[in-house]
C-alpha atoms as a PDB file:
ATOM      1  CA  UNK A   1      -4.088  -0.877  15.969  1.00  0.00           C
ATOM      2  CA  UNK A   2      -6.158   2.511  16.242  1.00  0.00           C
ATOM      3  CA  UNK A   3      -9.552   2.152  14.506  1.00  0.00           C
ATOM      4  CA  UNK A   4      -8.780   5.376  12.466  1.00  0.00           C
ATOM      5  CA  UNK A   5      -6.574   3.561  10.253  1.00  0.00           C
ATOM      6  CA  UNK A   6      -9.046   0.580   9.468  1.00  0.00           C
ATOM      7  CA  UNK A   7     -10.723   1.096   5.830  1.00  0.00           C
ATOM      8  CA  UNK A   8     -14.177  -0.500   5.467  1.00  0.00           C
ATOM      9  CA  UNK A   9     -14.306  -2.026   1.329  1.00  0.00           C
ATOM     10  CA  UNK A  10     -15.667  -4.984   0.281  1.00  0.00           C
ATOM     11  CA  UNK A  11     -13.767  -7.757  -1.373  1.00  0.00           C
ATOM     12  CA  UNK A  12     -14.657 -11.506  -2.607  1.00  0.00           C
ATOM     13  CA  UNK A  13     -15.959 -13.852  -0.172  1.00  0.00           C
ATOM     14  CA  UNK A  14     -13.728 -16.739  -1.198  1.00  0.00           C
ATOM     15  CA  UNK A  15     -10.869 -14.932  -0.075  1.00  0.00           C
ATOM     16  CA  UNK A  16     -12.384 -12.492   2.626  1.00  0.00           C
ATOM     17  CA  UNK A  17      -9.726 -13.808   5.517  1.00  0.00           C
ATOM     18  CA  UNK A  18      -8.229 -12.443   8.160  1.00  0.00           C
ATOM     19  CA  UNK A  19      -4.386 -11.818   7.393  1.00  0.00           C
ATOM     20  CA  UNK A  20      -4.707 -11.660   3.752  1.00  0.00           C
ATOM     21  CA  UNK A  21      -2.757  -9.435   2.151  1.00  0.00           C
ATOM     22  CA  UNK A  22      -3.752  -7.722  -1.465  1.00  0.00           C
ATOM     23  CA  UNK A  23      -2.211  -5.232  -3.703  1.00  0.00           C
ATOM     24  CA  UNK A  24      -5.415  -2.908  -5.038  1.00  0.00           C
ATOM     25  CA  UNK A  25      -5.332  -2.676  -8.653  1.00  0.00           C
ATOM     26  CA  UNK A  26      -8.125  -0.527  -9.090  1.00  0.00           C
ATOM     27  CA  UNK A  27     -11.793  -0.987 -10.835  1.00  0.00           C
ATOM     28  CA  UNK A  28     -12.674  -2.792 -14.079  1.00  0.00           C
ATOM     29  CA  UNK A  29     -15.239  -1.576 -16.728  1.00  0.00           C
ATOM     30  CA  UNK A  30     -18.087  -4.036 -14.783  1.00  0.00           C
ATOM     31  CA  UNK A  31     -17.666  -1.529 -11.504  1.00  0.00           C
ATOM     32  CA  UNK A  32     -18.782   2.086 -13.649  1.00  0.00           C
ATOM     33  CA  UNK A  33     -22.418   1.227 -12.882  1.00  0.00           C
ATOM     34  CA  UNK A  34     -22.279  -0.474  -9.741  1.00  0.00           C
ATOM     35  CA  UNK A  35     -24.072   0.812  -6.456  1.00  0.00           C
ATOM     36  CA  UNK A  36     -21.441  -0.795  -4.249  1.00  0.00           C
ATOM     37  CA  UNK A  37     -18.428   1.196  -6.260  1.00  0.00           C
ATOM     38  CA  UNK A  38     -17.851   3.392  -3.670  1.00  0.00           C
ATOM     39  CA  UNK A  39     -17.333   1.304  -0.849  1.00  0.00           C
ATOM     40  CA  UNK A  40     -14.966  -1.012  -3.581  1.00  0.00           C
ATOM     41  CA  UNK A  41     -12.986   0.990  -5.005  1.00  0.00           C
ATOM     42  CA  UNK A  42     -12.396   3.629  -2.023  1.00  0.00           C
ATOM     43  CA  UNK A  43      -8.474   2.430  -1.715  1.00  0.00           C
ATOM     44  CA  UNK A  44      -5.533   3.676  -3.082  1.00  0.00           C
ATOM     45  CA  UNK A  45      -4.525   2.131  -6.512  1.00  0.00           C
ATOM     46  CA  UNK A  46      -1.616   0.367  -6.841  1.00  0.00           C
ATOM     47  CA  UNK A  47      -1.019   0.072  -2.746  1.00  0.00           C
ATOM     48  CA  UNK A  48      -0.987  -3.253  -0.718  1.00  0.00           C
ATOM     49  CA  UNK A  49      -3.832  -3.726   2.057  1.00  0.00           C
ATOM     50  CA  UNK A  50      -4.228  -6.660   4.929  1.00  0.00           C
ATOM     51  CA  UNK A  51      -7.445  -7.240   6.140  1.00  0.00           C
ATOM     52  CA  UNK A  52      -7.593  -7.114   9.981  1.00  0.00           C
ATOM     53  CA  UNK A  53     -11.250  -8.047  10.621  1.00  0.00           C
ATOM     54  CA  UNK A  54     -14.349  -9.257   9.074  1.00  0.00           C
ATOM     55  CA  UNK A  55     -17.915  -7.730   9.198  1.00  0.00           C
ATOM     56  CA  UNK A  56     -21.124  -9.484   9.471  1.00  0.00           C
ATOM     57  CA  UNK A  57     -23.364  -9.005   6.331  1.00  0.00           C
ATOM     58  CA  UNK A  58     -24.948 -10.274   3.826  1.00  0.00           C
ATOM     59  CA  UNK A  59     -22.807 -11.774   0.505  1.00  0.00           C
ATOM     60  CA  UNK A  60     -23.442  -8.884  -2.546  1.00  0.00           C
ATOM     61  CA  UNK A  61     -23.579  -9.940  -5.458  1.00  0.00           C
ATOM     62  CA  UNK A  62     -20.578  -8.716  -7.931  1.00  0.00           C
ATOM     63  CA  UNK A  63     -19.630  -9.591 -11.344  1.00  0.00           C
ATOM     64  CA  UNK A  64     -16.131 -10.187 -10.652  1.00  0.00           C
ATOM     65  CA  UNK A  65     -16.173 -12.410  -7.647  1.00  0.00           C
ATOM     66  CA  UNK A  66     -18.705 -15.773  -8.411  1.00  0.00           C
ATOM     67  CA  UNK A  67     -19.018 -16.189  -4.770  1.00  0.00           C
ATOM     68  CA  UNK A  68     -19.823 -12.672  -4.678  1.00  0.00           C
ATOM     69  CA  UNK A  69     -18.496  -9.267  -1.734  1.00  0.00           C
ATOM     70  CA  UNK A  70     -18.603  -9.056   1.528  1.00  0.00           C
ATOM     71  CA  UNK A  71     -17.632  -6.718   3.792  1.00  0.00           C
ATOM     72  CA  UNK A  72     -13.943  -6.333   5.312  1.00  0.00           C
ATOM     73  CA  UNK A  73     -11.874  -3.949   7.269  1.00  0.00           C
ATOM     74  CA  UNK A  74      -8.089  -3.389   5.784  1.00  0.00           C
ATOM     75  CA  UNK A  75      -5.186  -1.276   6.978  1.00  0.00           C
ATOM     76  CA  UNK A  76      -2.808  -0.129   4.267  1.00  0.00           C
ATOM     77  CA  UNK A  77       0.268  -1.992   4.871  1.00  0.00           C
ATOM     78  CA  UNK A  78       3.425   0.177   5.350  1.00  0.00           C
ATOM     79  CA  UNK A  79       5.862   0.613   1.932  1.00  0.00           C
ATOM     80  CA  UNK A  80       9.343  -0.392   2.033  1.00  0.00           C
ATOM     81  CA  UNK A  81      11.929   2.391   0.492  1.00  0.00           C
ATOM     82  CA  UNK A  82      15.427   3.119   0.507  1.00  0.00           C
ATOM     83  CA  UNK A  83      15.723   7.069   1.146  1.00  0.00           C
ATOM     84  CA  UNK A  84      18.430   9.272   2.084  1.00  0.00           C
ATOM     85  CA  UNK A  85      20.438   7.968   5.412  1.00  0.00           C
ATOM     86  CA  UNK A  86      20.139  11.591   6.892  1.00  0.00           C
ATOM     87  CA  UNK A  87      16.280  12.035   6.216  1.00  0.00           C
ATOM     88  CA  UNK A  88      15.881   8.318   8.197  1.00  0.00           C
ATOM     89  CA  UNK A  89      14.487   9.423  11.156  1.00  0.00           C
ATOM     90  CA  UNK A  90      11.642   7.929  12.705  1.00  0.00           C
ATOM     91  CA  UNK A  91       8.537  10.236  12.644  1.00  0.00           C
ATOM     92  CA  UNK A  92      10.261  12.539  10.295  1.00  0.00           C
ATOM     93  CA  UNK A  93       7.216  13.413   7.544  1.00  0.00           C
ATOM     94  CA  UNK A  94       8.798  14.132   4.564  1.00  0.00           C
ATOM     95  CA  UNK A  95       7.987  14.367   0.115  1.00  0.00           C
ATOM     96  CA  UNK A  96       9.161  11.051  -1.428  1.00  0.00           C
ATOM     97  CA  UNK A  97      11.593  11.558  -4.124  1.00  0.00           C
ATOM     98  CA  UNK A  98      12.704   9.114  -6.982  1.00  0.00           C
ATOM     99  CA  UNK A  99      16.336   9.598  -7.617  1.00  0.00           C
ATOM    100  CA  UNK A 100      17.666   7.484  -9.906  1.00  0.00           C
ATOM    101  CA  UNK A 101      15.921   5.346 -12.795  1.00  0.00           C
ATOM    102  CA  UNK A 102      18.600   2.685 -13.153  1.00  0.00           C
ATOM    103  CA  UNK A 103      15.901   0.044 -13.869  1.00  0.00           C
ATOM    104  CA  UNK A 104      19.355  -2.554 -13.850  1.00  0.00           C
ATOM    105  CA  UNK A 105      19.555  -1.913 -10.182  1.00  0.00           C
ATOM    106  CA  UNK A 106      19.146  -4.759  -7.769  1.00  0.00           C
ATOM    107  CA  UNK A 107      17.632  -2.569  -5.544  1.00  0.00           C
ATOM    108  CA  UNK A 108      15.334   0.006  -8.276  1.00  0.00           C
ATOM    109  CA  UNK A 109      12.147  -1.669  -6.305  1.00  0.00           C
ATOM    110  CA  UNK A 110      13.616  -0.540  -3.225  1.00  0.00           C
ATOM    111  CA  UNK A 111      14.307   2.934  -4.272  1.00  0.00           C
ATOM    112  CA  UNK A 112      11.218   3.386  -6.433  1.00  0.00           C
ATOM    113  CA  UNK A 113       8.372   1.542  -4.737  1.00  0.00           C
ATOM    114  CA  UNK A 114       5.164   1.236  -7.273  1.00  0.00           C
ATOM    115  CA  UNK A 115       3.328   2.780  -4.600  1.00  0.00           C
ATOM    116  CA  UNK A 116       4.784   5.791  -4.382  1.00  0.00           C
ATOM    117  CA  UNK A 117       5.423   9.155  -6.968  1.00  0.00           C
ATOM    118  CA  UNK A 118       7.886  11.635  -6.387  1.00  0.00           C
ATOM    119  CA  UNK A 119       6.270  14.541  -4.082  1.00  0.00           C
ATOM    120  CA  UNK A 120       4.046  12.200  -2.135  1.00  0.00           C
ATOM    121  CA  UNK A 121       4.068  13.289   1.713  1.00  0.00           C
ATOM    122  CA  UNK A 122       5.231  10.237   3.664  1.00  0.00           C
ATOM    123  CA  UNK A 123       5.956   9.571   7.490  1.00  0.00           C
ATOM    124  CA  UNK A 124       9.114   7.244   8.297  1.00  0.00           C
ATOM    125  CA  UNK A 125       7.456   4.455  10.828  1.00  0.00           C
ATOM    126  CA  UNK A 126      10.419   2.607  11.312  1.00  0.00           C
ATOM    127  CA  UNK A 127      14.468   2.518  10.144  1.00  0.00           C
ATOM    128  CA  UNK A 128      14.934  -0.906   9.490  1.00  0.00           C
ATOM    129  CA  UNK A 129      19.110  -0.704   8.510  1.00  0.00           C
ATOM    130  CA  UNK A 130      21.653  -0.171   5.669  1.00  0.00           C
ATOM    131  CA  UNK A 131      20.557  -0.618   1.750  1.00  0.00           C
ATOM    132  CA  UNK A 132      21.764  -4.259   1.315  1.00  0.00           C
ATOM    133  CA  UNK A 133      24.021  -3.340  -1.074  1.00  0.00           C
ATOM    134  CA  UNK A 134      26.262   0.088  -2.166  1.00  0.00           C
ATOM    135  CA  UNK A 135      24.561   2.247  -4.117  1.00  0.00           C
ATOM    136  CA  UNK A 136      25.921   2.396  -7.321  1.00  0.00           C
ATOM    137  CA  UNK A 137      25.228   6.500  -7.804  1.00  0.00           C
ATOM    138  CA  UNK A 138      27.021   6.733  -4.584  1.00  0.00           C
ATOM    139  CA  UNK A 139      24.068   7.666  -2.019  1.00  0.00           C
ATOM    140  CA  UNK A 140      24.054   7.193   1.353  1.00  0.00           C
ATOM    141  CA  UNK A 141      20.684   5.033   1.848  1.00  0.00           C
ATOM    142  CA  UNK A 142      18.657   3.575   4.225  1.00  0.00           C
ATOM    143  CA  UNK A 143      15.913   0.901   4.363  1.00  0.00           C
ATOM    144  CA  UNK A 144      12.233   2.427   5.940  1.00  0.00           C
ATOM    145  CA  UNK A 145       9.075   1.556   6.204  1.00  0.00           C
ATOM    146  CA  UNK A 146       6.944   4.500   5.341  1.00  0.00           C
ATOM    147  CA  UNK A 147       3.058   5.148   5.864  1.00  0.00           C
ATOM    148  CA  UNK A 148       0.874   8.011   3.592  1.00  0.00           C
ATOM    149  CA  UNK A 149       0.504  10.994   5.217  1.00  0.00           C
ATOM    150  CA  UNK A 150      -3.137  11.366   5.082  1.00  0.00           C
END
């Protein structure tokens, strides 16, 4: 794992472990005046996280977390996504795109990942295999793993 991809933020001590995993749902009203805001709320809404390593440092004191924050490094963890069969190329870099909005779909999640808008520049990491079901709109899909293009 390259050190350019590790985040430093701070999250509550009682569950500051290596291997946890986290979706970020962004600040509450008690962060607005806080000094430590920036190095809190520095990740992407709405996007899931892993921490990969601890730092040494002091508990700071928070109004969220009774145990209070300390400070972690995270990686943002890569987003599943069914996407066109012909644009599933690994290392292709690419503009997400939401095509349908059948919400009845077993596999909406997997077409419209919450961590994703249409027009977002992505990078395909990895092609895992076929949708695990036909597409009821009659696309040719493909499970991926995708990473932000930062």
């Amino acid at each position: 794992m390259e050190e350019v991809d590790k985040i430093i933020t701070l999250c509550g001590r009682d569950w500051a472990k290596v291997g946890m995993e986290f979706t970020f749902l962004g600040g509450k009203a008690e962060c607005e005046n806080c000094k430590l805001k920036r190095t809190c709320l520095r990740l992407r809404e709405g996007s899931k996280y892993k921490i990969v390593g601890l730092r040494d440092g002091t508990p700071q004191e928070c109004p969220l977390h009774d145990e209070g924050v300390v400070a972690v490094e995270v990686i943002e963890l890569p987003i599943l996504a069914l996407i066109d069969s012909k644009m599933a190329v690994e290392g292709a870099k690419l503009h997400f795109e939401r095509r349908c909005n059948f919400i009845g779909c077993s596999m909406y999640n997997l077409c419209s990942p919450v961590e994703l808008q249409s027009g977002d520049a992505v990078i395909v990491e990895r092609i895992i295999g076929d949708a695990p079901e036909k597409c009821q709109k009659g696309f040719s899909l493909k499970v991926v793993e995708l990473k932000r293009e930062t």
